[in-house]
C-alpha atoms as a PDB file:
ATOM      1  CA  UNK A   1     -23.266 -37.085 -12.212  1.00  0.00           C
ATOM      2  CA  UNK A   2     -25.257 -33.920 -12.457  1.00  0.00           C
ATOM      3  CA  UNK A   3     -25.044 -31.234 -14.766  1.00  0.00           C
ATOM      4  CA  UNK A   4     -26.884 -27.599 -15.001  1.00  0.00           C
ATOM      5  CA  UNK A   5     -29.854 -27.750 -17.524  1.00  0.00           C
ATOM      6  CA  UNK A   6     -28.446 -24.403 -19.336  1.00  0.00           C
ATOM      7  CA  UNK A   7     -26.228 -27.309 -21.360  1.00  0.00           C
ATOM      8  CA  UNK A   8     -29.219 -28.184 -23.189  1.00  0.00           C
ATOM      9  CA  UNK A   9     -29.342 -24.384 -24.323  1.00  0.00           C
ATOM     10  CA  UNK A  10     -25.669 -24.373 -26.243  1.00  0.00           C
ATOM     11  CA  UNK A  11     -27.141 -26.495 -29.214  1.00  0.00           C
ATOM     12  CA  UNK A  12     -30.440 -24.312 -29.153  1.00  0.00           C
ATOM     13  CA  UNK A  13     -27.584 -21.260 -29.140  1.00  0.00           C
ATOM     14  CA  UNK A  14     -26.388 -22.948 -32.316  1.00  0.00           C
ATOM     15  CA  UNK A  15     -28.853 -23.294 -34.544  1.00  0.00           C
ATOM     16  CA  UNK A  16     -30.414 -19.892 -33.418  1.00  0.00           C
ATOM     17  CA  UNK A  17     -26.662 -18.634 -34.420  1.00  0.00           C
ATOM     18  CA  UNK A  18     -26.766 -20.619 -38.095  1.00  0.00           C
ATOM     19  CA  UNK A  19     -30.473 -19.478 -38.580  1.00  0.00           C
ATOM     20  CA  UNK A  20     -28.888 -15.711 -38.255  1.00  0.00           C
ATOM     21  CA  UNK A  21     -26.543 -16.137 -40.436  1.00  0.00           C
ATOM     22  CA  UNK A  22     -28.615 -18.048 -42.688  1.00  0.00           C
ATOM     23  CA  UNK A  23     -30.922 -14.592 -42.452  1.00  0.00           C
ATOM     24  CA  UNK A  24     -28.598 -12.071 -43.057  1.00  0.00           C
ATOM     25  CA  UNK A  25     -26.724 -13.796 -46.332  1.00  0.00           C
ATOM     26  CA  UNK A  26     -30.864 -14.175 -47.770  1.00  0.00           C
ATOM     27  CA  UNK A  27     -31.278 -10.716 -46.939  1.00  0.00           C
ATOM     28  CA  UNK A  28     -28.244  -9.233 -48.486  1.00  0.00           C
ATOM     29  CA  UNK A  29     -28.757 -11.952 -51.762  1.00  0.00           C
ATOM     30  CA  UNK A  30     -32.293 -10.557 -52.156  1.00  0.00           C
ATOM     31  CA  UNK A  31     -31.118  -6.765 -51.678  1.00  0.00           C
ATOM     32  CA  UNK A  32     -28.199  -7.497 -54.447  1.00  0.00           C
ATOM     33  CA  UNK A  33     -29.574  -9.392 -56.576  1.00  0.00           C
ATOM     34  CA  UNK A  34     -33.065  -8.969 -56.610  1.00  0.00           C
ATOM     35  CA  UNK A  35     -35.560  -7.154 -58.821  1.00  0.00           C
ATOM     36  CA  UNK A  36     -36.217  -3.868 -57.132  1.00  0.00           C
ATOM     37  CA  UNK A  37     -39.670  -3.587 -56.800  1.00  0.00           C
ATOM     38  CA  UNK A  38     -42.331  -3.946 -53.743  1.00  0.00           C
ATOM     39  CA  UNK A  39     -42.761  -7.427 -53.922  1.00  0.00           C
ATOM     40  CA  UNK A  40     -38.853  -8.184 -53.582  1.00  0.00           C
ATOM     41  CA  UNK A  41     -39.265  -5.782 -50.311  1.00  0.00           C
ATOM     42  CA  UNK A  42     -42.082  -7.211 -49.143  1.00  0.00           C
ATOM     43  CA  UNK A  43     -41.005 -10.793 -48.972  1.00  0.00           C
ATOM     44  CA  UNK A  44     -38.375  -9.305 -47.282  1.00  0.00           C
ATOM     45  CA  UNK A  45     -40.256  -7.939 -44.666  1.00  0.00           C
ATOM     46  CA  UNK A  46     -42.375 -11.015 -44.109  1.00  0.00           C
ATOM     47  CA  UNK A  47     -39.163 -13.150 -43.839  1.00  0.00           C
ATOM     48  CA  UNK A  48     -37.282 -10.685 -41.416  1.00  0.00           C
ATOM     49  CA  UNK A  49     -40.529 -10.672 -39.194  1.00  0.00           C
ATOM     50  CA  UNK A  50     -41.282 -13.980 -39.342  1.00  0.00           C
ATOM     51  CA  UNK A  51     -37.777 -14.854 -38.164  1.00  0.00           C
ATOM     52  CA  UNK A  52     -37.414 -12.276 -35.149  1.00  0.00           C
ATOM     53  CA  UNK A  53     -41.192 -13.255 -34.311  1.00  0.00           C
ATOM     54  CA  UNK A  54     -40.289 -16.647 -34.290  1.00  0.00           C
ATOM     55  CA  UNK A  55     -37.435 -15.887 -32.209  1.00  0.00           C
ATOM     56  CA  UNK A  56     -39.287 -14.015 -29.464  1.00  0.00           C
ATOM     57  CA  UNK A  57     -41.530 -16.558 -29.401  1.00  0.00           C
ATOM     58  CA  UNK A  58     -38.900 -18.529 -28.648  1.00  0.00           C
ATOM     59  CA  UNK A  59     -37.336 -16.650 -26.187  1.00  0.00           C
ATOM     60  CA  UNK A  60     -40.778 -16.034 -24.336  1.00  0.00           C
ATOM     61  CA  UNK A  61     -41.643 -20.096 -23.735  1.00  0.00           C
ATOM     62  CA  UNK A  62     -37.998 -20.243 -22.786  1.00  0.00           C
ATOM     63  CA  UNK A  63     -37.971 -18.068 -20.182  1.00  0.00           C
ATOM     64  CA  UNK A  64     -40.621 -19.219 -18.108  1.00  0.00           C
ATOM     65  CA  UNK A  65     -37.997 -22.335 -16.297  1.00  0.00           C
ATOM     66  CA  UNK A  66     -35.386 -22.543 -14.192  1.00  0.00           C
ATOM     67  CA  UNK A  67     -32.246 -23.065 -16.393  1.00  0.00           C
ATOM     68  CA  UNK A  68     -29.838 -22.944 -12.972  1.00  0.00           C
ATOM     69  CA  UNK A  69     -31.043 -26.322 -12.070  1.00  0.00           C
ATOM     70  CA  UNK A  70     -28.859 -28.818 -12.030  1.00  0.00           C
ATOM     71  CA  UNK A  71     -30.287 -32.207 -12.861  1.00  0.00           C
ATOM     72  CA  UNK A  72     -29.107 -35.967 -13.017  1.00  0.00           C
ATOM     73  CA  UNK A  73     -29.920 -37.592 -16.482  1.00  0.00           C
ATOM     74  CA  UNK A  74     -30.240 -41.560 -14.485  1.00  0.00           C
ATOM     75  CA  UNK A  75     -32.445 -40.011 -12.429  1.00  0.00           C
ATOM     76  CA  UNK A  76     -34.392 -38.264 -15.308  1.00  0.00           C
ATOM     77  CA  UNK A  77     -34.534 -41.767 -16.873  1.00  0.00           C
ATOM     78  CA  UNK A  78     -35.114 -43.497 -13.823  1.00  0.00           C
ATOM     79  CA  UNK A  79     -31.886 -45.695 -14.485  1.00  0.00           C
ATOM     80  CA  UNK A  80     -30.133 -46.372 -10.759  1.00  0.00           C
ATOM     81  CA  UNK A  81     -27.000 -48.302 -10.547  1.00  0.00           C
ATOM     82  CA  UNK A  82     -27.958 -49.257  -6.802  1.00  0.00           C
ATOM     83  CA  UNK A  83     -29.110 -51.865  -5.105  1.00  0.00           C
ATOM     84  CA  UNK A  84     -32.714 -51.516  -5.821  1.00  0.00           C
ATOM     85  CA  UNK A  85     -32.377 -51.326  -9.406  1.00  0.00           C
ATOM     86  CA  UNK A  86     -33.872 -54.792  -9.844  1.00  0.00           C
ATOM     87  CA  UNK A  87     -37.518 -52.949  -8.925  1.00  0.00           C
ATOM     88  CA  UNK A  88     -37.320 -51.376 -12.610  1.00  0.00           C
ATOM     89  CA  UNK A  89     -36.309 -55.085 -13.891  1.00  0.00           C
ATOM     90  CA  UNK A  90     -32.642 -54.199 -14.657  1.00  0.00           C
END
């Protein structure tokens, strides 16, 4: 049973889908409802950067594999179901 590793993206798609969300419903509670001064906009700054640098971080240690490969998770685990699996004691 193998499966491409790009599965083990979808859940990493996920929460980098909530955290979006999560950044745009801060951002328009802080422009609504906020104080309007400097500070209120510059705490909005820092959290908008640190969220899209965080992402391209992300997105830059990411990119450096091969997500096409397909891989098979007994083998990753060294589990085999063969006849030499008594060599890992099973």
């Amino acid at each position: 049973m193998t499966f491409p590793v790009w599965y083990i993206l979808l859940p990493f798609l996920g929460v980098v889908a909530f955290a979006g969300l999560f950044l745009f419903f801060n951002v328009y509670h802080i422009q609504k409802f906020s104080i309007d001064s400097g500070q209120a906009y510059a705490i909005l700054a820092l959290y908008v950067g640190g969220f899209f640098i965080i992402f391209g971080m992300s997105l830059g240690l990411l990119s450096r594999y091969d997500w096409s490969v397909s891989v098979d998770p007994l083998a990753v685990l060294h589990l085999n179901t063969g006849s030499n699996a008594s060599q890992y004691g099973l």
